[in-house]
N, C-alpha and C. Protein backbone atom coordinates (compact mmCIF):
# COMPACT_ATOMS: atom_id res chain seq x y z
N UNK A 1 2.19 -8.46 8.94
CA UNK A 1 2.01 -9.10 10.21
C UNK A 1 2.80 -10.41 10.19
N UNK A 2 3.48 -10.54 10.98
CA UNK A 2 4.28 -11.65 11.21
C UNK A 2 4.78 -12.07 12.48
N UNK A 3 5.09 -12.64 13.19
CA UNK A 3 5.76 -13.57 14.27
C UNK A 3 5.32 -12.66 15.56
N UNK A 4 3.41 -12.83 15.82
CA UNK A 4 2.84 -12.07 16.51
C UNK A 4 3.05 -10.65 16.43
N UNK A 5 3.09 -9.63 15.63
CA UNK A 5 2.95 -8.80 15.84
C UNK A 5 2.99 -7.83 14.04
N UNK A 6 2.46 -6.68 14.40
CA UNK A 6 1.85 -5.90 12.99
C UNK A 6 3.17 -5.15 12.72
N UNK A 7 3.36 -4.90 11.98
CA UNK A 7 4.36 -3.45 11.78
C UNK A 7 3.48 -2.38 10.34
N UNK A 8 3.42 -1.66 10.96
CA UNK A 8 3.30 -0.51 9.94
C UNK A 8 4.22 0.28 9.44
N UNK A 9 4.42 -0.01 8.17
CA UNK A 9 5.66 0.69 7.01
C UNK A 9 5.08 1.77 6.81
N UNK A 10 3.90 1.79 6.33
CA UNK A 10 3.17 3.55 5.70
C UNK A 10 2.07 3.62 6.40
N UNK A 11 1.74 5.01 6.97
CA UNK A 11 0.30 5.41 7.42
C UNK A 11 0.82 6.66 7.23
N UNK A 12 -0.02 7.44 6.25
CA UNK A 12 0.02 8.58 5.35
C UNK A 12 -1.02 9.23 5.26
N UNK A 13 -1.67 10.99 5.59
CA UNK A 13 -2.21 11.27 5.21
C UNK A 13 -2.44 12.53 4.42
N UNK A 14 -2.85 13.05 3.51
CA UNK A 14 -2.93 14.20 2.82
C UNK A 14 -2.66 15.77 3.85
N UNK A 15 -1.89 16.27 3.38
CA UNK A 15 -2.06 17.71 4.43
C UNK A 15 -3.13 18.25 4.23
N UNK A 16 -4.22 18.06 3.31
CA UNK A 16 -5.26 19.10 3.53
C UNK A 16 -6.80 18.72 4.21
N UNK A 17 -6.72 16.63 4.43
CA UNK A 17 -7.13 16.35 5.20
C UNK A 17 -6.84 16.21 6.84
N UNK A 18 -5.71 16.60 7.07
CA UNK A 18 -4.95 16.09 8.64
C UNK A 18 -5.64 17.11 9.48
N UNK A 19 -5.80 16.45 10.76
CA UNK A 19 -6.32 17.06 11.97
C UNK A 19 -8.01 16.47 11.97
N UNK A 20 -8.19 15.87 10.79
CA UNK A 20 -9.71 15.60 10.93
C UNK A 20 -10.04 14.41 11.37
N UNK A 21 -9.36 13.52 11.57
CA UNK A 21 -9.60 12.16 12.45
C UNK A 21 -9.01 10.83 11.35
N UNK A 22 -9.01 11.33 10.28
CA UNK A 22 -8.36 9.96 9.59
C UNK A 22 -7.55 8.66 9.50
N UNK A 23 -6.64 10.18 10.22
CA UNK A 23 -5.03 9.27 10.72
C UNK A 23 -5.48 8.52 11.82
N UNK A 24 -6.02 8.71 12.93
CA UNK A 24 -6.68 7.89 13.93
C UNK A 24 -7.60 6.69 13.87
N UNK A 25 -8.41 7.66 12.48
CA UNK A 25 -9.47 6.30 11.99
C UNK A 25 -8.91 5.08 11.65
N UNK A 26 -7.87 5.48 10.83
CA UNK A 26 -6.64 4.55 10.20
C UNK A 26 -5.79 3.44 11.46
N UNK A 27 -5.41 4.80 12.01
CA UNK A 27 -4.63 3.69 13.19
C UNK A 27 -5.29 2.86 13.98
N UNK A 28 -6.64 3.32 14.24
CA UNK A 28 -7.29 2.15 14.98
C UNK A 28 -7.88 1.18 14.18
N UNK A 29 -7.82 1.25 13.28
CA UNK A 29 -8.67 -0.08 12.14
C UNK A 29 -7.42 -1.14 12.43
N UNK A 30 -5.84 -0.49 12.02
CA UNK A 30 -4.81 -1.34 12.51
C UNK A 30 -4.48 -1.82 13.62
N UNK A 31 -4.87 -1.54 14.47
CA UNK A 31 -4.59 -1.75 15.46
C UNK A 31 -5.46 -3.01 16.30
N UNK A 32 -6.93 -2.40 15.59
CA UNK A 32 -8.25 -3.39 15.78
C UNK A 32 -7.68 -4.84 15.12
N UNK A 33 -7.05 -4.62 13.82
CA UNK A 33 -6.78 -5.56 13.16
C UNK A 33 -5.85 -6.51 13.93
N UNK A 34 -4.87 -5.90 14.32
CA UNK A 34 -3.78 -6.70 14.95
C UNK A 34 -4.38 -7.60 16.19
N UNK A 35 -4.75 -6.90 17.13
CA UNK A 35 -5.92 -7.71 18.29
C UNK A 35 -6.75 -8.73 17.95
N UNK A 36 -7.20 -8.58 16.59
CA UNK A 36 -7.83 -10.26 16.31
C UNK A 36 -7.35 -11.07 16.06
N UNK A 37 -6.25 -10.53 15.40
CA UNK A 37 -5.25 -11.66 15.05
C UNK A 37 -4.23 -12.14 15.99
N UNK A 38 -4.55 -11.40 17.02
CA UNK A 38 -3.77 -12.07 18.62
C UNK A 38 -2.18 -11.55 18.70
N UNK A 39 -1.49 -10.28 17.87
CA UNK A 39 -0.41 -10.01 17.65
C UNK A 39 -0.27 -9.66 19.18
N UNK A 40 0.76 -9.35 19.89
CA UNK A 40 0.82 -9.19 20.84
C UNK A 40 1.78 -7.96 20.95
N UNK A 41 1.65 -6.61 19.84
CA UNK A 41 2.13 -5.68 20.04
C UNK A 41 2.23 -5.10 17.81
N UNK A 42 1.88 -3.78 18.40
CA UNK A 42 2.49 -2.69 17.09
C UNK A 42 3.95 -2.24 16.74
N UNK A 43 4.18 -2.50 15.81
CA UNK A 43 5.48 -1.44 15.82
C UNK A 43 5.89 -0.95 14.50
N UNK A 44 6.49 -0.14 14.91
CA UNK A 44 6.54 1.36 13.46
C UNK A 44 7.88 2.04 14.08
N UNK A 45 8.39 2.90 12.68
CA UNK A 45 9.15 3.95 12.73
C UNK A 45 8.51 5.28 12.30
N UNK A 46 8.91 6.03 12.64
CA UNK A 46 9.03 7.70 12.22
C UNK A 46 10.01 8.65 12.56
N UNK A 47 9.72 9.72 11.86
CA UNK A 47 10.96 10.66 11.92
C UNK A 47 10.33 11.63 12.78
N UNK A 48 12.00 12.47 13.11
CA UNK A 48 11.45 13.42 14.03
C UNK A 48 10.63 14.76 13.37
N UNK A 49 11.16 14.80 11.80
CA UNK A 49 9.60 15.51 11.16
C UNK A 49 8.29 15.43 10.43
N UNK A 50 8.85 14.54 10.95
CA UNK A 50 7.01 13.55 10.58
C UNK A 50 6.39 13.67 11.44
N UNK A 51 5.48 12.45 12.68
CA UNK A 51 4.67 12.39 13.20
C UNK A 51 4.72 11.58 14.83
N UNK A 52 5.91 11.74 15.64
CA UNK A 52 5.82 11.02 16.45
C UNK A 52 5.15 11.01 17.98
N UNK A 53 4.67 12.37 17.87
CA UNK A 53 3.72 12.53 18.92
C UNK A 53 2.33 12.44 18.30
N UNK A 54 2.17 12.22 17.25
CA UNK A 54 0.98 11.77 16.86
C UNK A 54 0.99 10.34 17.31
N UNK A 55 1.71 9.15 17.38
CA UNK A 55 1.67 7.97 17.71
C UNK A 55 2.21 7.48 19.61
N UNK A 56 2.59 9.32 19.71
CA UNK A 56 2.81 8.46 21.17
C UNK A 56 1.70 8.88 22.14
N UNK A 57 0.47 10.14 21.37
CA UNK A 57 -0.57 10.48 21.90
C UNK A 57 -1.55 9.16 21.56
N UNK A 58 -1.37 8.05 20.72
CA UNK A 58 -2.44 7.21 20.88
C UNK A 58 -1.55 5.82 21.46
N UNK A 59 -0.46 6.16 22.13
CA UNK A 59 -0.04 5.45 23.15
C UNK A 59 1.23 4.39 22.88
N UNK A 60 1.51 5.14 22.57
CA UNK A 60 3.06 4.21 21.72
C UNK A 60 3.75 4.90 22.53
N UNK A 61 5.39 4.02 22.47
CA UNK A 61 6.45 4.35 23.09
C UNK A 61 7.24 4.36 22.56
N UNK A 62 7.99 4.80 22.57
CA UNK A 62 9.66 5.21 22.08
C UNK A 62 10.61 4.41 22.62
N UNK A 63 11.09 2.55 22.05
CA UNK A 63 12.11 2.36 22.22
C UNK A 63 13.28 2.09 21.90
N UNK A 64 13.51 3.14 20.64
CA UNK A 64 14.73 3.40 20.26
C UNK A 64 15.06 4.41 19.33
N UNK A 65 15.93 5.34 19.42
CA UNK A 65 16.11 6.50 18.47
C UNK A 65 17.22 6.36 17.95
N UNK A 66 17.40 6.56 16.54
CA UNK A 66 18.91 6.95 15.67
C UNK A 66 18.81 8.57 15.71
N UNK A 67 20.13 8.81 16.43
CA UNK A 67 20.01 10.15 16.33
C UNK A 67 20.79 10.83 15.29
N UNK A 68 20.47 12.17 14.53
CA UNK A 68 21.00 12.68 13.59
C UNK A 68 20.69 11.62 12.16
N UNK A 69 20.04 11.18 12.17
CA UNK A 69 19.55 10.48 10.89
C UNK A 69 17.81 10.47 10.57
N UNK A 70 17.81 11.12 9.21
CA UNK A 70 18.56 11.53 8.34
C UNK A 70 19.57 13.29 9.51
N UNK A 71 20.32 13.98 8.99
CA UNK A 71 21.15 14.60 9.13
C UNK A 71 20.65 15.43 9.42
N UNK A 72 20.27 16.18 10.78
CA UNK A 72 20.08 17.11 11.63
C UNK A 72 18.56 16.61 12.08
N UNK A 73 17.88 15.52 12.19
CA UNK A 73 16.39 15.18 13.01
C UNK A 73 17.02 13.45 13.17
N UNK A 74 15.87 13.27 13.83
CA UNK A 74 16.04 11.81 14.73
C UNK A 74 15.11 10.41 13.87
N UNK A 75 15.31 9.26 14.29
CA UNK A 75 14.59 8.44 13.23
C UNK A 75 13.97 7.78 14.86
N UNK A 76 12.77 7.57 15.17
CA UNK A 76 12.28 7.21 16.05
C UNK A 76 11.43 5.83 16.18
N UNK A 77 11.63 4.53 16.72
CA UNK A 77 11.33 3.33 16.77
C UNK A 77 10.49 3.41 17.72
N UNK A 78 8.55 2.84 17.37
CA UNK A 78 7.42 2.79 18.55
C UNK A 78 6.86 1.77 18.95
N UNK A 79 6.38 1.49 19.93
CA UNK A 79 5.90 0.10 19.74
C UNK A 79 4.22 0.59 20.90
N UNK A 80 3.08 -0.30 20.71
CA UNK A 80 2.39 -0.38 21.29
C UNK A 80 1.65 -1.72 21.70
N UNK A 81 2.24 -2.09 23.01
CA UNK A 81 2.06 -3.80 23.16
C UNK A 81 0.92 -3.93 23.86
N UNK A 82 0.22 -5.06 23.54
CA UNK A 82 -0.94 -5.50 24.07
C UNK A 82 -0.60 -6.37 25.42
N UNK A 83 0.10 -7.05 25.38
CA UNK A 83 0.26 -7.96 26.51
C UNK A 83 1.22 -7.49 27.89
N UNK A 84 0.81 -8.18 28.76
CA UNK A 84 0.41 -7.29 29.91
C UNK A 84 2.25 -8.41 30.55
């Protein structure tokens, strides 16, 4: 956390726990976290085979993509801002 706002490098979860709420449990503890501390927005990367509709179903946006990196999927930049 730095210069108002959180970034998340890793949020990881086991494949044989996923789909059970973890990753969510997870993201909202961060997210909770960031709001007390008055950040005034989230932001993260992911790939396009990783998880990015997992983060844009809890309301993140997409504003910026490297495309073809790594070499044949997309590297996807999210942000979820608090301030209005």
């Amino acid at each position: 956390m730095f210069w108002h706002h959180l970034h998340i490098d890793f949020l990881w979860v086991h494949k044989r726990v996923r789909g059970k709420g973890y990753g969510s449990a997870l993201l909202k503890e961060m997210e909770n976290y960031a709001l007390k501390n008055r950040c005034r927005f989230v932001y993260l990367d992911t790939f396009s085979f990783q998880a990015p509709e997992f983060y844009i179903k809890h309301g993140y946006t997409v504003f910026g993509t490297l495309e073809n990196h790594p070499k044949g999927f997309n590297q996807y930049f999210l942000q979820k801002r608090y301030e209005k």
